[in-house]
C-alpha atoms as a PDB file:
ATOM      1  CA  UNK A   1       0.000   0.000   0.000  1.00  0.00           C
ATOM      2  CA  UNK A   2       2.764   2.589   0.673  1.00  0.00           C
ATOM      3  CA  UNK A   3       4.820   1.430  -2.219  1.00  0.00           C
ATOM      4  CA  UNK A   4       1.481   2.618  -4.704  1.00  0.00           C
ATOM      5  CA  UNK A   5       1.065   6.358  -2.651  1.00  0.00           C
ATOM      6  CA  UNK A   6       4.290   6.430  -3.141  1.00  0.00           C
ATOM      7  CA  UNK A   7       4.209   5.759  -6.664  1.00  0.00           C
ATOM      8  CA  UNK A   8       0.983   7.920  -7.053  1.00  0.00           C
ATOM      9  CA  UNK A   9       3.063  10.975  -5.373  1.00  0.00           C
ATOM     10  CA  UNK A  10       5.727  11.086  -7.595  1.00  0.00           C
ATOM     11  CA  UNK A  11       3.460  11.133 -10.480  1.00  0.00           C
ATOM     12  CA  UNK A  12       1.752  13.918  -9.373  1.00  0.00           C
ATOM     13  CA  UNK A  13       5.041  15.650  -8.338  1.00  0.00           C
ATOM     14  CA  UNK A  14       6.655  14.793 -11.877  1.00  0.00           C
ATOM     15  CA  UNK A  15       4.270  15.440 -14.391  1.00  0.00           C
ATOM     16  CA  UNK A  16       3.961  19.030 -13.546  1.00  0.00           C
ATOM     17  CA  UNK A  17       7.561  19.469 -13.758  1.00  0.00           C
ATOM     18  CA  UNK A  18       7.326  17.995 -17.059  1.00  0.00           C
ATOM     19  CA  UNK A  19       4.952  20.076 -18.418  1.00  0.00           C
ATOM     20  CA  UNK A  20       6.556  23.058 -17.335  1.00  0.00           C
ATOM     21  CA  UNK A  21       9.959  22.016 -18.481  1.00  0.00           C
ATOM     22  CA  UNK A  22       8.504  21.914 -22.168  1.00  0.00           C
ATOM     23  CA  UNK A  23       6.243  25.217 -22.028  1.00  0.00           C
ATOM     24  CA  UNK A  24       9.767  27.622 -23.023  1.00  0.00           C
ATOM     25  CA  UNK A  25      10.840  25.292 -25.484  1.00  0.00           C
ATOM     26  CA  UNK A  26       7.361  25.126 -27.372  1.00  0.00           C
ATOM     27  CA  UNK A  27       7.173  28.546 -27.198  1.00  0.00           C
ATOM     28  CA  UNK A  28      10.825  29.559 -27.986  1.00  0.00           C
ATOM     29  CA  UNK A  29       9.843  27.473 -31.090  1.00  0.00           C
ATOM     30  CA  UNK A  30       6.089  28.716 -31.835  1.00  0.00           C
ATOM     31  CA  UNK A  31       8.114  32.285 -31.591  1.00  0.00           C
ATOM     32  CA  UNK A  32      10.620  31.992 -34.180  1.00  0.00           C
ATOM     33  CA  UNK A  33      10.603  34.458 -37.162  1.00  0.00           C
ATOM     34  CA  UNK A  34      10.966  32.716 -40.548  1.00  0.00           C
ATOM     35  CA  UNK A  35      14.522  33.696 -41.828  1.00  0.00           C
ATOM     36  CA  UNK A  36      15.424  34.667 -45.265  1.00  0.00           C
ATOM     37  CA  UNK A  37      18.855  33.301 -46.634  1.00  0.00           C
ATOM     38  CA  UNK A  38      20.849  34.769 -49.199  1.00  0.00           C
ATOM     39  CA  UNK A  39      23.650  32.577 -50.614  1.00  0.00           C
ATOM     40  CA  UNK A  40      25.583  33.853 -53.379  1.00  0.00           C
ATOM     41  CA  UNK A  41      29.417  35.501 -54.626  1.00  0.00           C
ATOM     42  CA  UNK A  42      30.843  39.041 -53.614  1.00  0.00           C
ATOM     43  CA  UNK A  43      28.209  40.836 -55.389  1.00  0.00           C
ATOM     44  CA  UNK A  44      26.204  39.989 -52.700  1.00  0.00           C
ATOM     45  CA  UNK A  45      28.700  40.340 -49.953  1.00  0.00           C
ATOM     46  CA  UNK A  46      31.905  41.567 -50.242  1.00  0.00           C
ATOM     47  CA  UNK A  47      34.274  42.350 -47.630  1.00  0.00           C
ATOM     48  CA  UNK A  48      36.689  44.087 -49.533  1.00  0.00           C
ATOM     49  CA  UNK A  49      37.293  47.953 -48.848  1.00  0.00           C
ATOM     50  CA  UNK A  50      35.127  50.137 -50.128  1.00  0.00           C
ATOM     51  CA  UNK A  51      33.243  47.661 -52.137  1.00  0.00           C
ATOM     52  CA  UNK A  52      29.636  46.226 -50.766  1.00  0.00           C
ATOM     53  CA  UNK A  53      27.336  43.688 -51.832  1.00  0.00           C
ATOM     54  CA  UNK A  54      23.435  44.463 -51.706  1.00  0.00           C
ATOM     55  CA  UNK A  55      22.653  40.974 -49.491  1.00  0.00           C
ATOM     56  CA  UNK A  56      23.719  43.958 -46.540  1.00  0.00           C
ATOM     57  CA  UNK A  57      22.177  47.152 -47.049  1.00  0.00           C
ATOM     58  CA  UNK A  58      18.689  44.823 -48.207  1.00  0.00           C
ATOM     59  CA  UNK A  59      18.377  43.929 -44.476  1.00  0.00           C
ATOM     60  CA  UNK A  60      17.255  47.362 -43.832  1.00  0.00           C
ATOM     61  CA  UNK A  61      13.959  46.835 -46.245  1.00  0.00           C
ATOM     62  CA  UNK A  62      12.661  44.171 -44.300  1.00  0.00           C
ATOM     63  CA  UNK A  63      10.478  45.020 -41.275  1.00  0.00           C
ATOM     64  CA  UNK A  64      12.891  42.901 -38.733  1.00  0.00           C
ATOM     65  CA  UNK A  65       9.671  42.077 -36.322  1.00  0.00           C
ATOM     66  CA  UNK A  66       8.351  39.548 -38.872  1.00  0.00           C
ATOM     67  CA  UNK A  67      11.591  38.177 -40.606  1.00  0.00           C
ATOM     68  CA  UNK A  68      15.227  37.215 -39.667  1.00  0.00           C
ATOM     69  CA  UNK A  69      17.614  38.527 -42.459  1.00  0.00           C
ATOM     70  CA  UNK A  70      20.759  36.195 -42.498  1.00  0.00           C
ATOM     71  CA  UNK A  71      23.558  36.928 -45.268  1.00  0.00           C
ATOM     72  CA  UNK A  72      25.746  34.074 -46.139  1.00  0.00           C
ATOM     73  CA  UNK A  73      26.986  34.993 -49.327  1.00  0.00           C
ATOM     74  CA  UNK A  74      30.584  34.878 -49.684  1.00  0.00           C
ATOM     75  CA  UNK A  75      32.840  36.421 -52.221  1.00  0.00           C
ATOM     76  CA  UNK A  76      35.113  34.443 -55.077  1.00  0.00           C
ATOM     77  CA  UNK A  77      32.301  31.517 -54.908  1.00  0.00           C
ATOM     78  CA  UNK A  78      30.613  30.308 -57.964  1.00  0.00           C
ATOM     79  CA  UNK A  79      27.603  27.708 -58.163  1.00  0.00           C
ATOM     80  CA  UNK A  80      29.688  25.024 -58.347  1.00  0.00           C
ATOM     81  CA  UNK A  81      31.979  26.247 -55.073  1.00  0.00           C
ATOM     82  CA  UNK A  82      29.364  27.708 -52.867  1.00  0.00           C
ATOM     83  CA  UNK A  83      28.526  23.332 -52.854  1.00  0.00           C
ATOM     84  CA  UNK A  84      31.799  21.832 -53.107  1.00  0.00           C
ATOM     85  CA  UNK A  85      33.191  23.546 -50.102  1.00  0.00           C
ATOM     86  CA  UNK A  86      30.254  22.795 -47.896  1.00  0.00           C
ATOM     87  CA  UNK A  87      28.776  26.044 -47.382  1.00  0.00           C
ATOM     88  CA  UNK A  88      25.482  25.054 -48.782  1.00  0.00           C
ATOM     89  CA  UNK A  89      25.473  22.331 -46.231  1.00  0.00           C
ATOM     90  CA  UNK A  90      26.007  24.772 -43.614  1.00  0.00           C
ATOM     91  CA  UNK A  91      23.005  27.056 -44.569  1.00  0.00           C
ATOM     92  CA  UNK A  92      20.643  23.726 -45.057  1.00  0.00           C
ATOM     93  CA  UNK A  93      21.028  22.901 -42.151  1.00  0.00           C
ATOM     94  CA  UNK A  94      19.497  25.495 -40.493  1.00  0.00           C
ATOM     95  CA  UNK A  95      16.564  25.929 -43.249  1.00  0.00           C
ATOM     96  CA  UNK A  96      13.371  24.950 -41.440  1.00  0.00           C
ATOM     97  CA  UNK A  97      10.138  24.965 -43.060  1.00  0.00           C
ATOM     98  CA  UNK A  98       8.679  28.682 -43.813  1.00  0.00           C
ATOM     99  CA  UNK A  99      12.030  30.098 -44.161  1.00  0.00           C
ATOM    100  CA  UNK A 100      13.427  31.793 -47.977  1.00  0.00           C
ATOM    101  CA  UNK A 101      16.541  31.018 -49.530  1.00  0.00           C
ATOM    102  CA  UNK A 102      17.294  33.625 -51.964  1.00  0.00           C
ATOM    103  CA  UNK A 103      20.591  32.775 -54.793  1.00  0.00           C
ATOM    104  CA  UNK A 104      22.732  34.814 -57.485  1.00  0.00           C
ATOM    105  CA  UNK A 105      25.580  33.535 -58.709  1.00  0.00           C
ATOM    106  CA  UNK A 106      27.072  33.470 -61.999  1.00  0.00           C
ATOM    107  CA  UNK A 107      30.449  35.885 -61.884  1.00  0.00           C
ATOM    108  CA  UNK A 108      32.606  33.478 -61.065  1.00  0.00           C
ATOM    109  CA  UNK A 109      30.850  30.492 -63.023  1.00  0.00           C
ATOM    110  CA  UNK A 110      32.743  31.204 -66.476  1.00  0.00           C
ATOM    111  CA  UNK A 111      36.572  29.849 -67.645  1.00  0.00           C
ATOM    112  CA  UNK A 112      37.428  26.618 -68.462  1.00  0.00           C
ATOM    113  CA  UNK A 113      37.066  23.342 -65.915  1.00  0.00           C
ATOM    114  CA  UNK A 114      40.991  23.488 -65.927  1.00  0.00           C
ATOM    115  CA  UNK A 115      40.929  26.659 -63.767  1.00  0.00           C
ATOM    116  CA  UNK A 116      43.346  26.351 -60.989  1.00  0.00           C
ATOM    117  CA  UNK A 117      41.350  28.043 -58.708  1.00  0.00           C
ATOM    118  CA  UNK A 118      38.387  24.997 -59.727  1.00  0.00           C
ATOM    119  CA  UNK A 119      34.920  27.141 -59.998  1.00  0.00           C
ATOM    120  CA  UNK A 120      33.915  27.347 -63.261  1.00  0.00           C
ATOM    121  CA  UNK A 121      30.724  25.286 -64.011  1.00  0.00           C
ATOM    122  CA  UNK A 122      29.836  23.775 -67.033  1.00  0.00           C
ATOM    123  CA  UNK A 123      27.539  26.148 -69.340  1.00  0.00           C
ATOM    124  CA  UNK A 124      24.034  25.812 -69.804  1.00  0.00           C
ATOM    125  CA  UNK A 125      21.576  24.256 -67.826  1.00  0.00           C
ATOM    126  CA  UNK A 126      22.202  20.248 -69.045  1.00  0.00           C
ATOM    127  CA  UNK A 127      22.656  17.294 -67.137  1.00  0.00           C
ATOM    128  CA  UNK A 128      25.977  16.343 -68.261  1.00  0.00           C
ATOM    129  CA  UNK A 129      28.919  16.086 -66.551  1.00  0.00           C
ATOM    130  CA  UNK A 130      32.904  16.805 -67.152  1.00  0.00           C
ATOM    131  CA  UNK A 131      35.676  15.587 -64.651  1.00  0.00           C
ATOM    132  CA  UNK A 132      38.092  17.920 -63.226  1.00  0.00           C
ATOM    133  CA  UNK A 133      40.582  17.411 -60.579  1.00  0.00           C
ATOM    134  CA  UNK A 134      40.021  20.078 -58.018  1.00  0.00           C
ATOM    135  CA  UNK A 135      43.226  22.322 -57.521  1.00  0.00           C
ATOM    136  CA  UNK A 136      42.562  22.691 -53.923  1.00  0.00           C
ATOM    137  CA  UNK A 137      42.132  19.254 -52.540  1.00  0.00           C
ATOM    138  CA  UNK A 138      43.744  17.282 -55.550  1.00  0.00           C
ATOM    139  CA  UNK A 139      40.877  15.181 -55.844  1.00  0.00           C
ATOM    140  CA  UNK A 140      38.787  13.645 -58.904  1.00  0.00           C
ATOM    141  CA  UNK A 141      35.418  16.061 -59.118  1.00  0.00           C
ATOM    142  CA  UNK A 142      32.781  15.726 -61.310  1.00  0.00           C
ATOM    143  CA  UNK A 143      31.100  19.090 -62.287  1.00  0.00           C
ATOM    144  CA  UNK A 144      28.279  19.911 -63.398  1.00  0.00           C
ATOM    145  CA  UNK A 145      26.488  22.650 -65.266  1.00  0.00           C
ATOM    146  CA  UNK A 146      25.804  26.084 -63.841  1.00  0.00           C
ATOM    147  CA  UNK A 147      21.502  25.021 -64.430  1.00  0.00           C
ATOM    148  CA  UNK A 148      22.228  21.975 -62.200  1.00  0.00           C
ATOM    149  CA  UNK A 149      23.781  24.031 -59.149  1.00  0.00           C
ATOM    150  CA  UNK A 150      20.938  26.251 -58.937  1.00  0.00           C
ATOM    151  CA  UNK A 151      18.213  23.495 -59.629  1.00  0.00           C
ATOM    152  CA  UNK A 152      20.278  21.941 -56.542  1.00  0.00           C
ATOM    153  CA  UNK A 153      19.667  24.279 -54.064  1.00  0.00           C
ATOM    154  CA  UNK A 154      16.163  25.367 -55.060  1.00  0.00           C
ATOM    155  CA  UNK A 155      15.487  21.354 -54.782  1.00  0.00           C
ATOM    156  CA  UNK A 156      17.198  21.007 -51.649  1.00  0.00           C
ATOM    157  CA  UNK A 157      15.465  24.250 -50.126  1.00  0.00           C
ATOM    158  CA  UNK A 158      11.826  23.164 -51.269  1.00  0.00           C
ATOM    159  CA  UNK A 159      12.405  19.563 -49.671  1.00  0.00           C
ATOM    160  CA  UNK A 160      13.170  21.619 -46.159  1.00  0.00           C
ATOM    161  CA  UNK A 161       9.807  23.420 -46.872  1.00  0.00           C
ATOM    162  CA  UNK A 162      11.751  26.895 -47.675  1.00  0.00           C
ATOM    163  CA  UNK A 163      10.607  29.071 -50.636  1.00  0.00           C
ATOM    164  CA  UNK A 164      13.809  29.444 -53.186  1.00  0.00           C
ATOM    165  CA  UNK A 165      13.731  32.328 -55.200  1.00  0.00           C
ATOM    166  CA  UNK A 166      16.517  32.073 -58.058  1.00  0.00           C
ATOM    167  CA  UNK A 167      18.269  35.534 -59.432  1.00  0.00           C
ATOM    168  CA  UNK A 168      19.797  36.309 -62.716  1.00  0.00           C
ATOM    169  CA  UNK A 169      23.270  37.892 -61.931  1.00  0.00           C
ATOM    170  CA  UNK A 170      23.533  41.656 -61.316  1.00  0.00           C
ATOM    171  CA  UNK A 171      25.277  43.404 -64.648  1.00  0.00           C
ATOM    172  CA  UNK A 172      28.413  44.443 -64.852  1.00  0.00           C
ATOM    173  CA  UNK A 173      29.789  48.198 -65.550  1.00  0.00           C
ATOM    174  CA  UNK A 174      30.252  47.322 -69.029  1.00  0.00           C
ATOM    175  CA  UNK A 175      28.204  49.275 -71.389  1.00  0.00           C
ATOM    176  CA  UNK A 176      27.981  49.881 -75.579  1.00  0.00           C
ATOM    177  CA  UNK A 177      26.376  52.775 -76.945  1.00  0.00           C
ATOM    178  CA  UNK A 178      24.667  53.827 -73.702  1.00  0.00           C
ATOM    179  CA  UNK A 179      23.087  50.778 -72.824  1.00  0.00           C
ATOM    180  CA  UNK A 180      24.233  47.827 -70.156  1.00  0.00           C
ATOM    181  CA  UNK A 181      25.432  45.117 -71.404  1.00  0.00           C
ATOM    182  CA  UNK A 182      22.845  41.937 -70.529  1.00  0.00           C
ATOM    183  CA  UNK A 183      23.576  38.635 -69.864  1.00  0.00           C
ATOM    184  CA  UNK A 184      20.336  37.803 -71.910  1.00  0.00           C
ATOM    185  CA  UNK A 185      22.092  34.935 -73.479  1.00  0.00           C
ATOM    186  CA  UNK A 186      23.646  33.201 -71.135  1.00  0.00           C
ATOM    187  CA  UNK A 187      23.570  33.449 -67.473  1.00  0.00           C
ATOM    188  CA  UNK A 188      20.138  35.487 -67.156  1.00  0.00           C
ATOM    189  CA  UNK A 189      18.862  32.911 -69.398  1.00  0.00           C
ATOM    190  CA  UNK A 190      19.800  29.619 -67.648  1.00  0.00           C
ATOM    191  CA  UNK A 191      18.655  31.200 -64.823  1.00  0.00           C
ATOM    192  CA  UNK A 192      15.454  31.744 -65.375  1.00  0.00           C
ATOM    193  CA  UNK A 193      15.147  28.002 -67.452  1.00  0.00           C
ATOM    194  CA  UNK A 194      16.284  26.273 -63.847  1.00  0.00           C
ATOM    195  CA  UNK A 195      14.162  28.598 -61.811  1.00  0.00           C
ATOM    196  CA  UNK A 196      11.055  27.587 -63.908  1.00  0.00           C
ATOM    197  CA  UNK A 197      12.137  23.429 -64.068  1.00  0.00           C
ATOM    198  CA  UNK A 198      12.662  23.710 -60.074  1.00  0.00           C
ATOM    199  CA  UNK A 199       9.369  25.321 -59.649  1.00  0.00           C
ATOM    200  CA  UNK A 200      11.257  28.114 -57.931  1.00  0.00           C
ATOM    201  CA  UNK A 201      10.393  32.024 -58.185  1.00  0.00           C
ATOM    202  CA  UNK A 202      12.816  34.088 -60.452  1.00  0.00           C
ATOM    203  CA  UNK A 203      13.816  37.856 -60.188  1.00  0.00           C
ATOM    204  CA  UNK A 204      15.270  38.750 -63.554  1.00  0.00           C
ATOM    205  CA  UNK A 205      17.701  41.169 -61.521  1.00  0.00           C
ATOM    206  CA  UNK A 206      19.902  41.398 -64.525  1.00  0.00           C
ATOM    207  CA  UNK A 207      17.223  43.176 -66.632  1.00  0.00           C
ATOM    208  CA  UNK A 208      15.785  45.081 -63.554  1.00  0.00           C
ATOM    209  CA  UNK A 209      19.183  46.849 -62.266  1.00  0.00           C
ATOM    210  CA  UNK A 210      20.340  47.428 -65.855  1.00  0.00           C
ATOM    211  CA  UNK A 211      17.728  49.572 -66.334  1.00  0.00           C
ATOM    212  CA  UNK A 212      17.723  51.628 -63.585  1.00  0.00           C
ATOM    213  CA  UNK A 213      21.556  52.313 -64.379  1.00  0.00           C
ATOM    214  CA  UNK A 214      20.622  53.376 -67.637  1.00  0.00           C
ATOM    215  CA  UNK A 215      18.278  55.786 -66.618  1.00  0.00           C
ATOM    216  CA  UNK A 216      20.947  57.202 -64.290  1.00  0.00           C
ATOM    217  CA  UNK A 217      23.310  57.516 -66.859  1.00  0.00           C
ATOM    218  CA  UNK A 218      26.775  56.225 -67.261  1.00  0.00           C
ATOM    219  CA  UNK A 219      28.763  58.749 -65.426  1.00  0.00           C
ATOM    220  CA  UNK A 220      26.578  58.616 -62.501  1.00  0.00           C
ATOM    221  CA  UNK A 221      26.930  54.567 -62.615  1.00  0.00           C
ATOM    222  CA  UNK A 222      30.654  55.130 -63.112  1.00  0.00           C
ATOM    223  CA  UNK A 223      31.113  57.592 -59.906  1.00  0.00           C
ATOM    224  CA  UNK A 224      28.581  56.189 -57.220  1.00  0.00           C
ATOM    225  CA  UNK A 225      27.669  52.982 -58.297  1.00  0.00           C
ATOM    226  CA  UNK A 226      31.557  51.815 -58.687  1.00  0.00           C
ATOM    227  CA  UNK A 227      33.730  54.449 -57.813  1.00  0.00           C
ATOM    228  CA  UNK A 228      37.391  53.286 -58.085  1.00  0.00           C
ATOM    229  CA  UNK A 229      36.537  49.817 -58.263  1.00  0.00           C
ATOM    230  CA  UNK A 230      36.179  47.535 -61.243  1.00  0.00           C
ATOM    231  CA  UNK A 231      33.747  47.041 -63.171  1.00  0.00           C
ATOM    232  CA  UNK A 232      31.753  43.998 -61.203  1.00  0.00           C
ATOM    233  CA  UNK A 233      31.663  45.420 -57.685  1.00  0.00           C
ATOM    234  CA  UNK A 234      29.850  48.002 -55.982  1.00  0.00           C
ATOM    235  CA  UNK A 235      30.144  50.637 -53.515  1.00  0.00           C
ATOM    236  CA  UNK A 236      27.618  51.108 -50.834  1.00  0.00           C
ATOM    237  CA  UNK A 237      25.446  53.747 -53.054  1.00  0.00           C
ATOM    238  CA  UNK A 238      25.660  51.036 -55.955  1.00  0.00           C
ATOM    239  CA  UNK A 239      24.954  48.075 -53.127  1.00  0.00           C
ATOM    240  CA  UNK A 240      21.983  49.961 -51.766  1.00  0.00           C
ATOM    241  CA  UNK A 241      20.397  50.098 -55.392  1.00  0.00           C
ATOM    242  CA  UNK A 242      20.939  47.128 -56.144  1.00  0.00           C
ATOM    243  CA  UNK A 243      18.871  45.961 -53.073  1.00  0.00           C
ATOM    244  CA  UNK A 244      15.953  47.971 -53.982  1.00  0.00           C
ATOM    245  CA  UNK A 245      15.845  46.156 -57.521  1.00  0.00           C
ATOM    246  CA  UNK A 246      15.812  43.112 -55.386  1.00  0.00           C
ATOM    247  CA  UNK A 247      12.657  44.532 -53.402  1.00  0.00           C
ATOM    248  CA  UNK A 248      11.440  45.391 -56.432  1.00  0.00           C
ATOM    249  CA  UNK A 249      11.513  42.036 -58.257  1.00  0.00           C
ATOM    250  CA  UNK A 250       9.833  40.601 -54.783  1.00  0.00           C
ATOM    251  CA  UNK A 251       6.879  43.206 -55.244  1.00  0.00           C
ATOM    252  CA  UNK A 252       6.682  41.560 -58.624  1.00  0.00           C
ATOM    253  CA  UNK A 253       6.506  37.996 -57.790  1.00  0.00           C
ATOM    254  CA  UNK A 254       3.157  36.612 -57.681  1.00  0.00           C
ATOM    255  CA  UNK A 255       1.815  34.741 -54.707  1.00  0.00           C
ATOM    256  CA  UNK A 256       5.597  35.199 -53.390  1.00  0.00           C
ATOM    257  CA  UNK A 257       4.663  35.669 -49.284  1.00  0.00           C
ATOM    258  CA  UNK A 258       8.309  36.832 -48.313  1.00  0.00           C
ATOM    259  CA  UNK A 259       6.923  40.463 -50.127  1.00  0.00           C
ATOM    260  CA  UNK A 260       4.463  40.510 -46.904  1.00  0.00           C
ATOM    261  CA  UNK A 261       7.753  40.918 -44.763  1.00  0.00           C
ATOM    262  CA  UNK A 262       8.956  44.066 -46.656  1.00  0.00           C
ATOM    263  CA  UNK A 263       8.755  47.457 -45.277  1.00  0.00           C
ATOM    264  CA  UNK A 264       6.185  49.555 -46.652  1.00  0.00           C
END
């Protein structure tokens, strides 16, 4: 008879303890914002001097009560590198379901697969693979095409529950006869074929910042938007523009709920 009050008392005495034990971690989890990753080259962040990347100054354009911004870009990756190196991994594994993973890459994607510095990706959007030994590691790697990469990590995000949202590369300073040179034909293009065979949302942010630049003219493009860097990377006046092309190709997107997270 004692042994069962005894019994009895500790249930009483434990299950209370148990439920309040697992109130603050139900709630520290009902409370969490959905985050919005950005994953690209040093376009999108740069940490060179004077040059910036707009995956920074786009943080303030978000209203930061209903969405964690979290920049893991990282400059001299392509498509095929941001994987290879394990820095995709890295951001998966924090993707939980409701979360956006944003992606532009595409600068460093060109060359030939016997690069020593191993991050050009195969053209086009194919299937196909070439093998190339990696200069880094020495190993036997088989790459794939720039398409692939990108159909990768929208695939990857969508089976975490995230909402990918696949960008054409920003242009270059690189202009003919007053008007930006695209990369209609090549990267722009392949990007928007894998965002549309992943079933992911594309911002043709090619098209969209070259023609705000051309409305601001060369010279201004020249002195704020680059400065006295080259012609690929920003400075903070060029980052900052560049965001609000981003913002605008959200606005754009249809049935796109990361736009409700925007600042008005």
């Amino acid at each position: 008879m004692v042994k069962i009050l005894w019994r009895a008392l500790l249930v009483v005495m434990v299950v209370p303890i148990l439920g309040f034990a697992a109130g603050p971690a139900d709630v520290k989890k009902s409370d969490r914002l959905p985050t919005f990753f950005i994953i690209g080259d040093s376009t999108v962040k740069n940490g060179t001097k004077g040059q910036v990347g707009w995956g920074d100054p786009i943080a303030d354009l978000f209203d930061k009560s209903k969405i964690r911004i979290v920049n893991r870009a990282l400059g001299g990756r392509s498509s095929r590198t941001f994987l290879t190196e394990g820095l995709w991994d890295k951001v998966l594994a924090e993707v939980q379901p409701g979360d956006f993973v944003i992606m532009q890459f595409g600068h460093n994607d060109g060359g030939g697969l016997s690069d020593p510095r191993g991050r050009a990706s195969i053209k086009g959007t194919g299937d196909e693979t070439q093998e190339a030994t990696n200069a880094k590691t020495g190993q036997k790697e088989a790459v794939h095409s720039y398409g692939w990469y990108l159909r990768r990590y929208a695939t990857d995000a969508k089976a975490k529950g995230a909402t990918p949202i696949i960008c054409s590369p920003i242009p270059r300073n690189i202009w003919k006869e007053d008007k930006v040179a695209r990369a209609a034909n090549d990267y722009g293009k392949w990007a928007a074929e894998s965002a549309k065979t992943a079933g992911a949302f594309f911002i043709d942010l090619n098209e969209i910042i070259a023609k705000h630049y051309e409305q601001e003219g060369q010279k201004k493009v020249q002195e704020e938007y680059f400065g006295a860097t080259d012609h690929t990377h920003t400075t903070l006046a060029g980052a900052q523009l560049n965001a609000v092309c981003v913002v605008e190709g959200l606005r754009g997107l249809k049935d796109c709920p990361l736009s409700t997270s925007l600042k008005p």
